[in-house]
PDB file of N, CA and C in Angstrom:
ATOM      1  N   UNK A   1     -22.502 -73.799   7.692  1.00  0.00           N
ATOM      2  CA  UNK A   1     -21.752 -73.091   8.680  1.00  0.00           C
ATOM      3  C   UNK A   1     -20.439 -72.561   8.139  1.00  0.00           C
ATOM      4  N   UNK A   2     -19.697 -73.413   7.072  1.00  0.00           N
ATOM      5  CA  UNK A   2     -18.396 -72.585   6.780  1.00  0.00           C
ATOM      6  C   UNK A   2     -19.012 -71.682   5.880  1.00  0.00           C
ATOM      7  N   UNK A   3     -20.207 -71.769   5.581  1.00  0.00           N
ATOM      8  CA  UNK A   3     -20.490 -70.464   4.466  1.00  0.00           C
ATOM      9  C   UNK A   3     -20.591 -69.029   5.356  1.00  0.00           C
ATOM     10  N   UNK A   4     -21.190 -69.936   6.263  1.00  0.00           N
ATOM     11  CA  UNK A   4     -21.512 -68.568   7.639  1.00  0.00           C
ATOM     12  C   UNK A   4     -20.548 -67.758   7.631  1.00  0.00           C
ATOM     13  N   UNK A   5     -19.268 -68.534   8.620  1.00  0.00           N
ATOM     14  CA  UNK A   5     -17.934 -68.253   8.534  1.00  0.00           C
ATOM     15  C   UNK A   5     -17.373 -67.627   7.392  1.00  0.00           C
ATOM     16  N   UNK A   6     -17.177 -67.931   6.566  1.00  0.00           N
ATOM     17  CA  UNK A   6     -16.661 -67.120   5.653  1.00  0.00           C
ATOM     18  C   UNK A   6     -17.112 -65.390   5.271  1.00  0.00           C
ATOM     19  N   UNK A   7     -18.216 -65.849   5.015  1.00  0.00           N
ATOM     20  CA  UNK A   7     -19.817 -64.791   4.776  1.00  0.00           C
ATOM     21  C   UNK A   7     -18.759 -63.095   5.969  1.00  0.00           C
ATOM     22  N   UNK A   8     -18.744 -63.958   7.228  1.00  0.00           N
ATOM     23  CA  UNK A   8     -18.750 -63.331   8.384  1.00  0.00           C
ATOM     24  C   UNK A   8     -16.949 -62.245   8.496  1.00  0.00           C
ATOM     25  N   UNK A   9     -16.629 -63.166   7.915  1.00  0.00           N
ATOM     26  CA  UNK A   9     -15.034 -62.872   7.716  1.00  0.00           C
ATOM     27  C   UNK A   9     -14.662 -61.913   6.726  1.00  0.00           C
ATOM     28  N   UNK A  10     -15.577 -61.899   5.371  1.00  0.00           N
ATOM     29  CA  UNK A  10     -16.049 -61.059   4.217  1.00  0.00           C
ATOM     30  C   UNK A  10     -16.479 -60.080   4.974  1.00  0.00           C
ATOM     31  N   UNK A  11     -17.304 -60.035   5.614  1.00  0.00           N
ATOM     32  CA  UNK A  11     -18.341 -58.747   6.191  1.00  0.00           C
ATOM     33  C   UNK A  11     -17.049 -58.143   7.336  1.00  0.00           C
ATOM     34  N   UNK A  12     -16.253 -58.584   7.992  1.00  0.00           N
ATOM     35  CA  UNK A  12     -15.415 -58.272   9.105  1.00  0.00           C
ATOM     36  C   UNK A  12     -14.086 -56.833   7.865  1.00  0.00           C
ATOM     37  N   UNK A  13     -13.783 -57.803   6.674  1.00  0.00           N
ATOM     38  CA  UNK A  13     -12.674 -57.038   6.087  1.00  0.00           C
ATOM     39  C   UNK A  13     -13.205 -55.888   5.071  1.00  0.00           C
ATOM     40  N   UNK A  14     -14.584 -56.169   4.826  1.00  0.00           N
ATOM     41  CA  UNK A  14     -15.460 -54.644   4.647  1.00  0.00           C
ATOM     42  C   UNK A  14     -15.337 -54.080   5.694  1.00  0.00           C
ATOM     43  N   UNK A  15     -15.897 -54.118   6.349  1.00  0.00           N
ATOM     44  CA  UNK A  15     -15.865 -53.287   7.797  1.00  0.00           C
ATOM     45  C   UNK A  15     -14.301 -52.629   7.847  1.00  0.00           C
ATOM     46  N   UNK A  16     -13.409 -53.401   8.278  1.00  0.00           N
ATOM     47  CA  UNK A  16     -11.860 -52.806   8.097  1.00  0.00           C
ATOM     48  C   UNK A  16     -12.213 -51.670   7.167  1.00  0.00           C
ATOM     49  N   UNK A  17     -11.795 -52.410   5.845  1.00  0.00           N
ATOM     50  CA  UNK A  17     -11.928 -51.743   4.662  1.00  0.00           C
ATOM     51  C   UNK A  17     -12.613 -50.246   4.638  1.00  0.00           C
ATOM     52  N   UNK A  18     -13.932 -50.369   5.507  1.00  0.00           N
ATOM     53  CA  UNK A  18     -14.722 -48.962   4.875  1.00  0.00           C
ATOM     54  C   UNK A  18     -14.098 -48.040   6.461  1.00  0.00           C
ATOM     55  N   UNK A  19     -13.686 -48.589   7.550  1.00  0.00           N
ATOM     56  CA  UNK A  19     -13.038 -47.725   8.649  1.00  0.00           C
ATOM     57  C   UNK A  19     -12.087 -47.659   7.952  1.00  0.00           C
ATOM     58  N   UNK A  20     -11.132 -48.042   6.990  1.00  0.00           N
ATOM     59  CA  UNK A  20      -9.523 -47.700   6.796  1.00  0.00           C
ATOM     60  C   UNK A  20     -10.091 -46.564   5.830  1.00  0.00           C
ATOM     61  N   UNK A  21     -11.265 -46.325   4.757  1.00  0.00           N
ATOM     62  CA  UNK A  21     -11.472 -45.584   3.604  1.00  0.00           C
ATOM     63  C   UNK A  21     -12.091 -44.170   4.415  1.00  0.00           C
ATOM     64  N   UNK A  22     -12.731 -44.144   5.783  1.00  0.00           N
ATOM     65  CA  UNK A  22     -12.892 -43.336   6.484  1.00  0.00           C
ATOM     66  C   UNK A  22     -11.986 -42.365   6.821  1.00  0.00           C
ATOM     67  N   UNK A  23     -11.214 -43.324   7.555  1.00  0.00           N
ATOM     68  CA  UNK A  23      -9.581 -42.720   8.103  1.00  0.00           C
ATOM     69  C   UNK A  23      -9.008 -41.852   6.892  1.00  0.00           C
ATOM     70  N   UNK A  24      -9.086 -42.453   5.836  1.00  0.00           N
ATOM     71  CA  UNK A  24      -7.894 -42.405   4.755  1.00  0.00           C
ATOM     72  C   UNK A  24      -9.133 -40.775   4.014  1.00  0.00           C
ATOM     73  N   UNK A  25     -10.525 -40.595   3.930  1.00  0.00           N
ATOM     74  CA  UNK A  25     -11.261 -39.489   4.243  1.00  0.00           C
ATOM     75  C   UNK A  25     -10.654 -38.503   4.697  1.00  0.00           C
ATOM     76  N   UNK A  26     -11.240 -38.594   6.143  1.00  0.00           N
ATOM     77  CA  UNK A  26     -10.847 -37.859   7.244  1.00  0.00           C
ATOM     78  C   UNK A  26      -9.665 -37.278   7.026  1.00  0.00           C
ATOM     79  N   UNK A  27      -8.377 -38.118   6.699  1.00  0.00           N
ATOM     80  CA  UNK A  27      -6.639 -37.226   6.886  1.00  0.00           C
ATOM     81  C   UNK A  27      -6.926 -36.892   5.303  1.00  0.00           C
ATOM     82  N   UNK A  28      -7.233 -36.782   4.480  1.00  0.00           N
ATOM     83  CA  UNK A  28      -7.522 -35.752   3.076  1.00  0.00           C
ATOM     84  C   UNK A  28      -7.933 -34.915   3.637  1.00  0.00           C
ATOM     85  N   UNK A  29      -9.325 -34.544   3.971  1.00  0.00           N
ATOM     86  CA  UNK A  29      -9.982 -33.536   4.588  1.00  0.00           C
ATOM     87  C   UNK A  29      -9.112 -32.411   5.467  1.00  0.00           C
ATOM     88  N   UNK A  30      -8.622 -33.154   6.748  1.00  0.00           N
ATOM     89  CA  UNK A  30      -7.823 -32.641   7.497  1.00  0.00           C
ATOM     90  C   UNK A  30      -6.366 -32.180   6.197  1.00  0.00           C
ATOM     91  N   UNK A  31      -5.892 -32.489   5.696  1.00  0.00           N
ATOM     92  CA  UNK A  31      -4.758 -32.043   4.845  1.00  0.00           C
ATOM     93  C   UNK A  31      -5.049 -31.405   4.036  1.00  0.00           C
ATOM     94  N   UNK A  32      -6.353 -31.545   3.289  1.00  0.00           N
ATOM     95  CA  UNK A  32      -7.023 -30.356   2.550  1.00  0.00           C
ATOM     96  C   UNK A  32      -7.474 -28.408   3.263  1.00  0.00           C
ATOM     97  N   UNK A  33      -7.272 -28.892   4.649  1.00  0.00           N
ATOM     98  CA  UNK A  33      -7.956 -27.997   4.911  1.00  0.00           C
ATOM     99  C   UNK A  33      -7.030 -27.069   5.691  1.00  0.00           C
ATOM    100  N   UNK A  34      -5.804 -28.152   6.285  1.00  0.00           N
ATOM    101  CA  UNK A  34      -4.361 -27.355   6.573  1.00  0.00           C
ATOM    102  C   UNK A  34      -3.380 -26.926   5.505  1.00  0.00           C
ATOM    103  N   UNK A  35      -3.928 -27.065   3.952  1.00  0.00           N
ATOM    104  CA  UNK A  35      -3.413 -26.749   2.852  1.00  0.00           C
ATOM    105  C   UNK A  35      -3.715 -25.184   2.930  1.00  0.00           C
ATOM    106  N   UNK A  36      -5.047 -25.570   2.463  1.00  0.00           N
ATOM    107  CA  UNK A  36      -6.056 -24.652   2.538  1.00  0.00           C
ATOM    108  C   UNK A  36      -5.721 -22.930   3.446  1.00  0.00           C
ATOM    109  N   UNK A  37      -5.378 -23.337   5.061  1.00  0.00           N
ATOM    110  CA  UNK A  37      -5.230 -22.658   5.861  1.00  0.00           C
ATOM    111  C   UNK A  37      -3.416 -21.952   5.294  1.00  0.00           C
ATOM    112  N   UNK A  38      -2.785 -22.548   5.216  1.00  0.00           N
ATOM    113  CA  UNK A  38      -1.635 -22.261   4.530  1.00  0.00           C
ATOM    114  C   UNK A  38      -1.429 -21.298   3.428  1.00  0.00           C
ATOM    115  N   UNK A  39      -2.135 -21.658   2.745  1.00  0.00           N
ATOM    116  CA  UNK A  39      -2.486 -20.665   1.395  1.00  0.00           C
ATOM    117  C   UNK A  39      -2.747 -19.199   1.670  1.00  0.00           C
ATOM    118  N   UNK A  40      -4.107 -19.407   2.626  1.00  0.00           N
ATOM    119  CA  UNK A  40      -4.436 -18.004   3.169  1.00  0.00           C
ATOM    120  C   UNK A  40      -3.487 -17.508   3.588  1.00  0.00           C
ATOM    121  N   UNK A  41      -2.499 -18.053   4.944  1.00  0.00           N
ATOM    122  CA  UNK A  41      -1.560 -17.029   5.433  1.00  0.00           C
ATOM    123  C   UNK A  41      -0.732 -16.938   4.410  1.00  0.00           C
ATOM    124  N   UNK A  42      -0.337 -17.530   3.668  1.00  0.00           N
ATOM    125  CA  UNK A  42       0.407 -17.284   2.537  1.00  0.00           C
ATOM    126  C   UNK A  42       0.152 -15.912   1.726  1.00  0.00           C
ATOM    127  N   UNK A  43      -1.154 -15.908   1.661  1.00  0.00           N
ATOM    128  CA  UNK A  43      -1.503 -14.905   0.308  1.00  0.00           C
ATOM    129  C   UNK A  43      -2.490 -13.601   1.337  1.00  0.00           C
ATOM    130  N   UNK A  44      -2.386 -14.027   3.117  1.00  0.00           N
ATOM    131  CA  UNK A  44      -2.234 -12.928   3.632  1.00  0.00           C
ATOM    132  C   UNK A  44      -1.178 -12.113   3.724  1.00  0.00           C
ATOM    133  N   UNK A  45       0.030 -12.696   3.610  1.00  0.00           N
ATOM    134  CA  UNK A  45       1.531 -12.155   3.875  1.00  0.00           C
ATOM    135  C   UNK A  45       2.011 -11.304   2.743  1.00  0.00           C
ATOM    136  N   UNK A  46       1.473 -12.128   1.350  1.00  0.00           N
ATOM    137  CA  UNK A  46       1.791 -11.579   0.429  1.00  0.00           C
ATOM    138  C   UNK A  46       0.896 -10.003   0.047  1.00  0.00           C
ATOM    139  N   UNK A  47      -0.558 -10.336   0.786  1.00  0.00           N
ATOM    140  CA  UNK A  47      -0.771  -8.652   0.462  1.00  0.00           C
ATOM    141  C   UNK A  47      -0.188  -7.880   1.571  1.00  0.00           C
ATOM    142  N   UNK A  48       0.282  -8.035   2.396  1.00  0.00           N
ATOM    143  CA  UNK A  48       0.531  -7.144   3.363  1.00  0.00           C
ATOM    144  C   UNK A  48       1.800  -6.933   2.981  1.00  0.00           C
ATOM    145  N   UNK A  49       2.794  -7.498   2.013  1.00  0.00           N
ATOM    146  CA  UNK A  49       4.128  -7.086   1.813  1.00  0.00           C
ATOM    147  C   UNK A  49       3.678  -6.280   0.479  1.00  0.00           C
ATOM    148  N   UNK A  50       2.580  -6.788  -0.563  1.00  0.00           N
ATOM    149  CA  UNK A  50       2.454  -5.562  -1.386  1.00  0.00           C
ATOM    150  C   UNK A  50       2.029  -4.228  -0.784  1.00  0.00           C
ATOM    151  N   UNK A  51       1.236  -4.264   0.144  1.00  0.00           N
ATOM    152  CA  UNK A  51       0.684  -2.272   0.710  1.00  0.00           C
ATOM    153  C   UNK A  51       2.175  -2.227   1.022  1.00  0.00           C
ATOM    154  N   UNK A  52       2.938  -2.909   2.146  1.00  0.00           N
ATOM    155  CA  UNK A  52       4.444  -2.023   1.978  1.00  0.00           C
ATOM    156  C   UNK A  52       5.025  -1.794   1.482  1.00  0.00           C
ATOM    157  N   UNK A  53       5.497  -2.658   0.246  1.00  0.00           N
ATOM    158  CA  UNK A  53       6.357  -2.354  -0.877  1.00  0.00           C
ATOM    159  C   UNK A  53       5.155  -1.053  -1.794  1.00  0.00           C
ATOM    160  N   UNK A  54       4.687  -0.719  -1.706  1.00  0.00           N
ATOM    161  CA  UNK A  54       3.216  -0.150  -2.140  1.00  0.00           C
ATOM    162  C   UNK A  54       3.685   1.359  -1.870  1.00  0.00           C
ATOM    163  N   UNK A  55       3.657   1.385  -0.342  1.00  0.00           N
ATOM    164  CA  UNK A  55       3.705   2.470   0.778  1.00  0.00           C
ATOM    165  C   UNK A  55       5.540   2.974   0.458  1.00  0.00           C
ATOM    166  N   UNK A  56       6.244   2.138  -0.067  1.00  0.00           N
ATOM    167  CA  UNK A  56       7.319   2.462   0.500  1.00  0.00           C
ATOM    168  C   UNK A  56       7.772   3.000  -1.205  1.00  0.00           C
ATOM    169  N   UNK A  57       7.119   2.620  -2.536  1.00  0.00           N
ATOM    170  CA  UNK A  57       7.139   3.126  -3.751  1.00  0.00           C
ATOM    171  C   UNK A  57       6.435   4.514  -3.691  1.00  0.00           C
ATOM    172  N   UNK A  58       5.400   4.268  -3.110  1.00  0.00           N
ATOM    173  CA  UNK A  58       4.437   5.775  -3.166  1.00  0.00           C
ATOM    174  C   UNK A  58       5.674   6.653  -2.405  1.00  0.00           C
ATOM    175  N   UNK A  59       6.350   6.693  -1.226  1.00  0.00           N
ATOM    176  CA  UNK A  59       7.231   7.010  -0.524  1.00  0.00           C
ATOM    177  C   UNK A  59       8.467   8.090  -1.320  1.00  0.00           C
ATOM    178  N   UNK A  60       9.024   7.122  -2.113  1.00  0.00           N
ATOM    179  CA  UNK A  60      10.161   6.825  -3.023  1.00  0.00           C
ATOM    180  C   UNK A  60       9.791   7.891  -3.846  1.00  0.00           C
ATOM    181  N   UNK A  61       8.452   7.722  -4.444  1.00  0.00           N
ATOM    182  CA  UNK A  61       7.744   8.757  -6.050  1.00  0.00           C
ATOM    183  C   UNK A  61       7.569   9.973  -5.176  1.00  0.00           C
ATOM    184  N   UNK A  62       6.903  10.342  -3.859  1.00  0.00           N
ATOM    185  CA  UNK A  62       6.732  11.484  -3.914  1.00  0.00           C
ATOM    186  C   UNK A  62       8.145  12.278  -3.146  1.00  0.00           C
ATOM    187  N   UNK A  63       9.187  11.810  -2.623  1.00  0.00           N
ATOM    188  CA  UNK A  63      10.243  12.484  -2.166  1.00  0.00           C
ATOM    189  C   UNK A  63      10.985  12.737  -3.432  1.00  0.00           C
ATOM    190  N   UNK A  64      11.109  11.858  -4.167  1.00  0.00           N
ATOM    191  CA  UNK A  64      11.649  12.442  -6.240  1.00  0.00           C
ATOM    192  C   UNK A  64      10.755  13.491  -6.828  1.00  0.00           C
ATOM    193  N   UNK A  65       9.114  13.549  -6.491  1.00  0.00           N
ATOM    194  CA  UNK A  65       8.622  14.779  -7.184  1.00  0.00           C
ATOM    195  C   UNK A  65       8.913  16.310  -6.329  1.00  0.00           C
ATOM    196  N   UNK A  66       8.828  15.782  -5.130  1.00  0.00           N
ATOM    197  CA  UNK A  66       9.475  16.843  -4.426  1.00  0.00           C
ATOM    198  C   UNK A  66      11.136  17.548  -4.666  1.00  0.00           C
ATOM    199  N   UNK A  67      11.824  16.651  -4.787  1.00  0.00           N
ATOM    200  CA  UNK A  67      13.162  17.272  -5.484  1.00  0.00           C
ATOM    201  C   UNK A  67      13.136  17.489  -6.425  1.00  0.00           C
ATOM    202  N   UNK A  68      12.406  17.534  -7.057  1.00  0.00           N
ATOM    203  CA  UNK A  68      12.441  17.846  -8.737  1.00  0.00           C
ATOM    204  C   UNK A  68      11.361  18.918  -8.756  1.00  0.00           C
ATOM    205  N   UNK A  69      10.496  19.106  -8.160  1.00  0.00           N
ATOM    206  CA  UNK A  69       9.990  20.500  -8.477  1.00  0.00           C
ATOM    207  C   UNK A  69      10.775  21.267  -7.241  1.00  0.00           C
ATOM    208  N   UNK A  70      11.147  21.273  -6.141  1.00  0.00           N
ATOM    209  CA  UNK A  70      12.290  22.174  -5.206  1.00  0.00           C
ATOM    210  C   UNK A  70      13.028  22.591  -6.793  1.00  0.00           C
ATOM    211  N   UNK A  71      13.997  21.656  -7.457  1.00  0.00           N
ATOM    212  CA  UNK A  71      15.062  22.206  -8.406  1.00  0.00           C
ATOM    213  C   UNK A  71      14.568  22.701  -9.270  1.00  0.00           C
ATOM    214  N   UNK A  72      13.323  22.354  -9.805  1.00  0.00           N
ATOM    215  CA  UNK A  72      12.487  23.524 -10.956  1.00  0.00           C
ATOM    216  C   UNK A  72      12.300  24.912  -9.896  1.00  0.00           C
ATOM    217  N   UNK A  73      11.861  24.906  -9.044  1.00  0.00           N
ATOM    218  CA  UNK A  73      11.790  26.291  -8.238  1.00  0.00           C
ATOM    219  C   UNK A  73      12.871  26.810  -7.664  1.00  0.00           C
ATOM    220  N   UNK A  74      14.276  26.396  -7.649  1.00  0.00           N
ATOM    221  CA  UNK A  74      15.095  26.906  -7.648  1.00  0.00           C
ATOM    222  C   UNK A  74      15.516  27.604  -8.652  1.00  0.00           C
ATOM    223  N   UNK A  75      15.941  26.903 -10.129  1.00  0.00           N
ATOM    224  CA  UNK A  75      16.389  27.573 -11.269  1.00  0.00           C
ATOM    225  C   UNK A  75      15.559  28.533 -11.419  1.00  0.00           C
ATOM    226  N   UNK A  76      14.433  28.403 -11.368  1.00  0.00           N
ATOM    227  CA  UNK A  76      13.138  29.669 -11.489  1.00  0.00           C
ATOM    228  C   UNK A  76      13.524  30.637 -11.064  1.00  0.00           C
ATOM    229  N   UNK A  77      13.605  30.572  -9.858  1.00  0.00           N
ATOM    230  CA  UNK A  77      14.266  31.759  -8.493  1.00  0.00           C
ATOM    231  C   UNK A  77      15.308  32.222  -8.961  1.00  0.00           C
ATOM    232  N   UNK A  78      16.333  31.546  -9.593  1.00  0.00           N
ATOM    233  CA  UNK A  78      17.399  31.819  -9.882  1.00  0.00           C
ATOM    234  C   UNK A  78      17.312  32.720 -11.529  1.00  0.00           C
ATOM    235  N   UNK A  79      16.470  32.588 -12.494  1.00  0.00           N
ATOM    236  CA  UNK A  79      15.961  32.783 -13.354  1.00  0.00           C
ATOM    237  C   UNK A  79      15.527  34.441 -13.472  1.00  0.00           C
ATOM    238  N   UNK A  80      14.703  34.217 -12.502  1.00  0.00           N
ATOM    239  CA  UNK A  80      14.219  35.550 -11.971  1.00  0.00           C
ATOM    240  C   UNK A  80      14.891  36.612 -11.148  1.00  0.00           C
ATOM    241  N   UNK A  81      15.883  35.818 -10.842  1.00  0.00           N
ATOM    242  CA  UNK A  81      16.456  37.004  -9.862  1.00  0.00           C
ATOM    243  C   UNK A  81      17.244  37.956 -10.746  1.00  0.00           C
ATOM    244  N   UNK A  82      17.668  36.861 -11.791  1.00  0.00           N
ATOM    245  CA  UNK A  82      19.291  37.307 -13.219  1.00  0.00           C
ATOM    246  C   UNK A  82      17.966  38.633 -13.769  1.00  0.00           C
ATOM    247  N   UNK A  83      16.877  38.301 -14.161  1.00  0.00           N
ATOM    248  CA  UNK A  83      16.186  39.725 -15.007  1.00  0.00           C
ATOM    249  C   UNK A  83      15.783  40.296 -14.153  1.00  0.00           C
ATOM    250  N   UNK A  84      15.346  40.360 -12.900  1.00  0.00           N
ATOM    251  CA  UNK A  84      15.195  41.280 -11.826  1.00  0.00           C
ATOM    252  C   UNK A  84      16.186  42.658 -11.789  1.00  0.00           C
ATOM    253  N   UNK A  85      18.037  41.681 -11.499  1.00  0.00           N
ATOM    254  CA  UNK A  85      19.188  42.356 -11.589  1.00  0.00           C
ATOM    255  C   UNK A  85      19.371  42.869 -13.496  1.00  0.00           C
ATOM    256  N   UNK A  86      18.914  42.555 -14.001  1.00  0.00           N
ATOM    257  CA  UNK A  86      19.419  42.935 -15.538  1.00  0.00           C
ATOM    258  C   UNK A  86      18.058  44.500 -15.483  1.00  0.00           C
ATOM    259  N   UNK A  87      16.976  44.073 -15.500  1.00  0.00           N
ATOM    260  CA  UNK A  87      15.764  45.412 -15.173  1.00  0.00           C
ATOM    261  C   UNK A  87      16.075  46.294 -14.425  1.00  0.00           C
ATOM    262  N   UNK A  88      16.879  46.234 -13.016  1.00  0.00           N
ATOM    263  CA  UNK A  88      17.608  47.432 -12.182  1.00  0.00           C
ATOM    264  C   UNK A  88      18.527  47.980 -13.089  1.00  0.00           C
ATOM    265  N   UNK A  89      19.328  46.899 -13.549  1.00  0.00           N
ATOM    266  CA  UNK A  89      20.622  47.909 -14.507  1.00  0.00           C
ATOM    267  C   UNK A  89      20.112  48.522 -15.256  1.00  0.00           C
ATOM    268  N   UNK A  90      18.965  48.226 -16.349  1.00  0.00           N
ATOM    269  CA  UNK A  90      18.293  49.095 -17.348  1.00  0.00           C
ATOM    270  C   UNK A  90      17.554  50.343 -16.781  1.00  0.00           C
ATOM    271  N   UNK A  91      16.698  50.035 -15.777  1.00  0.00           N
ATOM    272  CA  UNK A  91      16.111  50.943 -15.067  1.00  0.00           C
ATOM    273  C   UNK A  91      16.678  52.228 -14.304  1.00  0.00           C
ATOM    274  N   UNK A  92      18.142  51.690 -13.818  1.00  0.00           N
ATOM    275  CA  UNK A  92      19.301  52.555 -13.458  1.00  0.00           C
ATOM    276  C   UNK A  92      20.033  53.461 -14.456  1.00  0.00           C
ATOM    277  N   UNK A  93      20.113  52.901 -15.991  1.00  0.00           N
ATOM    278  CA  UNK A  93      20.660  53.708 -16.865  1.00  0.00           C
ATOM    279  C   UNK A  93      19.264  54.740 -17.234  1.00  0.00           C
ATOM    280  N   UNK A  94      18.428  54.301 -17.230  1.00  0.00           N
ATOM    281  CA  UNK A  94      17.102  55.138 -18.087  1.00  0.00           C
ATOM    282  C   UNK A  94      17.296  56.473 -16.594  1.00  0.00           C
ATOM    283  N   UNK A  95      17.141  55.803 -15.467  1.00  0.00           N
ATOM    284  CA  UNK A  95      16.969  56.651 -14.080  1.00  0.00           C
ATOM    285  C   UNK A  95      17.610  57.971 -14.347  1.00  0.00           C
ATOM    286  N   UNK A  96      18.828  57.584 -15.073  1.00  0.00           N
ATOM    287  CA  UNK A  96      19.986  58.747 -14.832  1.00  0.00           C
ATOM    288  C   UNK A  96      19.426  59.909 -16.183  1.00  0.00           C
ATOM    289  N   UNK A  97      19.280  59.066 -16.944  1.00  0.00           N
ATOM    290  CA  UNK A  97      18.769  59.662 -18.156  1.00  0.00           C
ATOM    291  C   UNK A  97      17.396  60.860 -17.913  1.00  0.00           C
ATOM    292  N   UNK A  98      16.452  60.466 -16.783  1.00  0.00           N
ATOM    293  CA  UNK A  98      14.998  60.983 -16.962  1.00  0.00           C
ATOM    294  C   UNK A  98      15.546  61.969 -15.559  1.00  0.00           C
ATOM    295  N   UNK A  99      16.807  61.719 -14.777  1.00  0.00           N
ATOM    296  CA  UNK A  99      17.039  62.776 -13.879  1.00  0.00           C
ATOM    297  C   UNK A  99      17.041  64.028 -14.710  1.00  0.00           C
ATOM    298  N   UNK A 100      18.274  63.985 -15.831  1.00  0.00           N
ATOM    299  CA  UNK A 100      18.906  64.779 -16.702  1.00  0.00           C
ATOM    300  C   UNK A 100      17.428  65.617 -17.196  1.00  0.00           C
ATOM    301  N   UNK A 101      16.958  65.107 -17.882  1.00  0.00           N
ATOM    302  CA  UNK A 101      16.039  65.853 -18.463  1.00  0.00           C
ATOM    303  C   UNK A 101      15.032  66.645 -17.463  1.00  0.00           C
ATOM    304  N   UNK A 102      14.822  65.716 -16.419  1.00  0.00           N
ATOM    305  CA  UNK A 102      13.609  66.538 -15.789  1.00  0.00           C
ATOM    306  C   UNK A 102      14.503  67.454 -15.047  1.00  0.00           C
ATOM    307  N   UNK A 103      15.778  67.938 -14.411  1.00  0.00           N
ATOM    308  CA  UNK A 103      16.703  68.564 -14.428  1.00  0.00           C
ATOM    309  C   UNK A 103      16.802  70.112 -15.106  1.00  0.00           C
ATOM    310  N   UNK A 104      16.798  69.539 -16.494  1.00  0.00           N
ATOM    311  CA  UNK A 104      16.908  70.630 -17.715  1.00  0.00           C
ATOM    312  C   UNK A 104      15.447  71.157 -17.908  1.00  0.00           C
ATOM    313  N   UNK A 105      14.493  70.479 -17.774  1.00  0.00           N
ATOM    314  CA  UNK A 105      13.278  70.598 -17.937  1.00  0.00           C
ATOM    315  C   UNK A 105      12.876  71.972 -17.069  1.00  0.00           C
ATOM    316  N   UNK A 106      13.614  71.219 -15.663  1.00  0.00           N
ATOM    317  CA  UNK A 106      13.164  72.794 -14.814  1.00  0.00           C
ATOM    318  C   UNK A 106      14.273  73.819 -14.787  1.00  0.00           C
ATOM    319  N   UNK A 107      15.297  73.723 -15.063  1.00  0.00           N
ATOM    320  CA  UNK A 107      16.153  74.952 -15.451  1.00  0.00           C
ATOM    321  C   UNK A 107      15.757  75.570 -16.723  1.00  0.00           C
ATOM    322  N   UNK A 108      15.434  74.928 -17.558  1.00  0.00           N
ATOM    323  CA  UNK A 108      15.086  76.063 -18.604  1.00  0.00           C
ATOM    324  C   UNK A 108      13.335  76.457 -18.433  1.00  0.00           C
ATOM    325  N   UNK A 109      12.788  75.842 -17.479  1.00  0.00           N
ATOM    326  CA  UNK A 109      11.453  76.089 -17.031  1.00  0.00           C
ATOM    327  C   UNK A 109      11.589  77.859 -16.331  1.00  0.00           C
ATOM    328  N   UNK A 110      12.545  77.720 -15.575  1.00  0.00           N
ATOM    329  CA  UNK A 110      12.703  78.724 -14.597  1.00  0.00           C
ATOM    330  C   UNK A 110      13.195  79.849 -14.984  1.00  0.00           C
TER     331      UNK A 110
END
């Protein structure tokens, strides 16, 4: 009978034992899995701050290519306008020149 007893008392602090190794399971699991859940929003947050920082670089690059070709098409404009005005002045001296002749052309025609 004290073997019983004993036997019984052995079998009682297994029992503990494998409910405490359950428990002690279970809150891993559960902490594994609120880790787990953590991570995700974590490394949901983090892509959603890269598309903005993303959105807001793409943003940044194309309002700089836009000022920078506006100022290439300005100097251009500006480029063009200087030999536009330099071709009138030439065109204005030759003008006077081809009056003269076609002028003389028909006075001594006549």
């Amino acid at each position: 009978m004290i073997a019983r007893g004993k036997m019984e008392k052995v079998w009682g602090e297994l029992k503990k034992i494998e409910a405490e190794a359950e428990q002690i399971r279970v809150g891993a699991q559960q902490k594994a899995q609120s880790i787990t859940a953590l991570a995700k929003q974590d490394s949901e947050k983090l892509i959603a701050n890269s598309q903005t920082y993303a959105e807001e670089e793409a943003q940044h690059l194309y309002a700089t290519a836009l000022e920078e070709a506006n100022r290439k098409r300005d100097e251009s404009l500006k480029a063009n306008e200087m030999a536009t005005e330099k071709l009138k002045v030439r065109a204005g001296k030759h003008m006077d020149a081809a009056i003269t002749k076609v002028v003389n052309s028909i006075i001594k025609g006549t």
